[in-house]
N, C-alpha and C. Protein backbone atom coordinates (compact mmCIF):
# COMPACT_ATOMS: atom_id res chain seq x y z
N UNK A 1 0.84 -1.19 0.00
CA UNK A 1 0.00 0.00 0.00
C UNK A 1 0.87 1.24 0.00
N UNK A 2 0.26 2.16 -0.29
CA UNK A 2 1.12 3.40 -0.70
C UNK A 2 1.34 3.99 0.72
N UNK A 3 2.69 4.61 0.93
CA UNK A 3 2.77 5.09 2.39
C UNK A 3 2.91 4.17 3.46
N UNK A 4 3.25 2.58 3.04
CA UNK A 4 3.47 1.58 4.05
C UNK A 4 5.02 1.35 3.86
N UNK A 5 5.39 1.41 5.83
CA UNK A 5 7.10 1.19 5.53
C UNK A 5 7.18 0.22 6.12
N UNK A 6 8.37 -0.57 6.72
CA UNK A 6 8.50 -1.86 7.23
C UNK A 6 8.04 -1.73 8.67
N UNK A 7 8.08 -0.57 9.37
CA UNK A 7 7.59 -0.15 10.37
C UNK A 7 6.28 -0.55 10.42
N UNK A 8 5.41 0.14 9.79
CA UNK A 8 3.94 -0.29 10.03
C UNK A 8 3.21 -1.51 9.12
N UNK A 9 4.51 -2.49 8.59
CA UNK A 9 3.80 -3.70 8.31
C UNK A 9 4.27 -4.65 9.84
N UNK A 10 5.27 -4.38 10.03
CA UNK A 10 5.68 -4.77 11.14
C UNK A 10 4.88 -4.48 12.46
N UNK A 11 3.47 -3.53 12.83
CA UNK A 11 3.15 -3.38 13.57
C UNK A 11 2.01 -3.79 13.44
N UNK A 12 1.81 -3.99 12.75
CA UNK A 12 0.36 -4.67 11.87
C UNK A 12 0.19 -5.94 11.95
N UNK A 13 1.57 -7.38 11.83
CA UNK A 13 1.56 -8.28 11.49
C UNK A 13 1.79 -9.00 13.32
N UNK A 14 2.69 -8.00 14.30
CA UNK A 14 3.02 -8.70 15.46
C UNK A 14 2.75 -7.23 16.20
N UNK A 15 1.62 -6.46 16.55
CA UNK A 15 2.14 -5.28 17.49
C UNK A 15 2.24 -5.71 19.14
N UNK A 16 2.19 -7.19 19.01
CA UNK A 16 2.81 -7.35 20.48
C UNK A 16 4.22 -7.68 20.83
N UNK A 17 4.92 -7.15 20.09
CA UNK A 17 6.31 -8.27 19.58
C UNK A 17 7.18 -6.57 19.53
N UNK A 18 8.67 -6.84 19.80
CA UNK A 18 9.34 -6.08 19.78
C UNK A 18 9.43 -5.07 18.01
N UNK A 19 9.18 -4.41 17.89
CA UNK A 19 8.92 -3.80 16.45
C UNK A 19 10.60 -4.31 15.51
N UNK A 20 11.22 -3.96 16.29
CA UNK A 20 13.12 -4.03 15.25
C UNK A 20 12.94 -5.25 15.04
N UNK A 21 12.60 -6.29 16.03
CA UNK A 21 12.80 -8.12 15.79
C UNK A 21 11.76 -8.06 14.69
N UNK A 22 11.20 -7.96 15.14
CA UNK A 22 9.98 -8.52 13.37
C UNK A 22 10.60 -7.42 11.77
N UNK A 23 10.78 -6.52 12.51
CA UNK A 23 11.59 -5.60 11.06
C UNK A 23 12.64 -6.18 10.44
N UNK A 24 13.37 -7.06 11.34
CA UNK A 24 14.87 -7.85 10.97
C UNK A 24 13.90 -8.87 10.42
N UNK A 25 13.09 -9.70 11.12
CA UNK A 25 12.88 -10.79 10.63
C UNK A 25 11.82 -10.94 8.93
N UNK A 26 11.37 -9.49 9.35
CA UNK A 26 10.82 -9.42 7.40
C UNK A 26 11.44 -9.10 6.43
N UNK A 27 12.56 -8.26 6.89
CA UNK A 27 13.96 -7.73 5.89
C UNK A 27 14.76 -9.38 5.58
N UNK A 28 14.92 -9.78 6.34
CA UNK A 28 15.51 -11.58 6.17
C UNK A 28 14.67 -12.08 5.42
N UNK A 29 13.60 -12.54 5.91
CA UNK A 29 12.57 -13.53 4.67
C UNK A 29 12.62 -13.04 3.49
N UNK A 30 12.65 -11.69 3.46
CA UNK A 30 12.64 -11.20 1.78
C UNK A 30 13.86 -10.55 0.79
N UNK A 31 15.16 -11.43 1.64
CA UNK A 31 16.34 -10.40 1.50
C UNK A 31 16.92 -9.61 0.97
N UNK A 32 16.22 -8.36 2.01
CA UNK A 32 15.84 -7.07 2.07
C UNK A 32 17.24 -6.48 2.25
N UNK A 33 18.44 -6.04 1.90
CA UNK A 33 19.32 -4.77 2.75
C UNK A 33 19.22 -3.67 2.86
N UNK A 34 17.81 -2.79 2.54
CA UNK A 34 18.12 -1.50 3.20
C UNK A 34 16.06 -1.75 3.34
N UNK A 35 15.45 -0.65 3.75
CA UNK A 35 14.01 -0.62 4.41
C UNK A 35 12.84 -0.29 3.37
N UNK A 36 13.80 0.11 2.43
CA UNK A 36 12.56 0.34 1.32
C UNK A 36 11.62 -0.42 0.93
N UNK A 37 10.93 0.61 0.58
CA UNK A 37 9.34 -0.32 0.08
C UNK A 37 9.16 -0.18 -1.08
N UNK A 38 8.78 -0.94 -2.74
CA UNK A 38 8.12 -0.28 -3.70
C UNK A 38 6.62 -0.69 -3.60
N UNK A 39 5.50 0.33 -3.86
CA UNK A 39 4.16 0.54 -4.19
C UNK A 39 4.02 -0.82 -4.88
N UNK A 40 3.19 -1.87 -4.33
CA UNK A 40 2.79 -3.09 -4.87
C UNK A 40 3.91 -4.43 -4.77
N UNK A 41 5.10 -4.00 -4.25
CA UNK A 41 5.71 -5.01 -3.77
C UNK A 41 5.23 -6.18 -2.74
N UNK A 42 5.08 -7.28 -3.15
CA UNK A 42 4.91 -8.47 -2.38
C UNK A 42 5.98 -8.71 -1.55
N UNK A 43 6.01 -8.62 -0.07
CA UNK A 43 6.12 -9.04 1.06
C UNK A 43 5.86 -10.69 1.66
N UNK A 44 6.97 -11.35 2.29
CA UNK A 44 6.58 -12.43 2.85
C UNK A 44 6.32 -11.91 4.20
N UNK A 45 5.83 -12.24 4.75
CA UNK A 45 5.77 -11.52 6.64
C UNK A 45 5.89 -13.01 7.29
N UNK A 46 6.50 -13.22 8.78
CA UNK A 46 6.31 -13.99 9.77
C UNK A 46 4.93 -14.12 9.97
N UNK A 47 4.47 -15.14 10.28
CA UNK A 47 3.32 -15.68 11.06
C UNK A 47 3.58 -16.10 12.54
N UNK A 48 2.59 -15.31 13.22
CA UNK A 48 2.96 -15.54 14.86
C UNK A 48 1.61 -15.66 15.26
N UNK A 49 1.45 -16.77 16.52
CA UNK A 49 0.30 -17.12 16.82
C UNK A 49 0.33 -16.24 18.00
């Protein structure tokens, strides 16, 4: 979505969870080296119960 950074997918997907650990851990699944986002980029995210 337009205006979404790893920050607020990251708060979205675990906001009970330390925000940087899930930011590392979605930058890893998708190996990510810097935070950018492009408009319509597919994302893998962690699943946490």
């Amino acid at each position: 979505r337009a205006g979404e950074s790893l920050n607020s997918v990251a708060a979205r997907v675990a906001p009970d969870l330390p925000r940087q650990a899930v930011i590392d851990e979605i930058a890893r699944m998708n190996e990510m080296s810097g935070s950018g986002l492009q408009v319509g980029q597919a994302l893998l995210v962690p699943a946490y119960r």
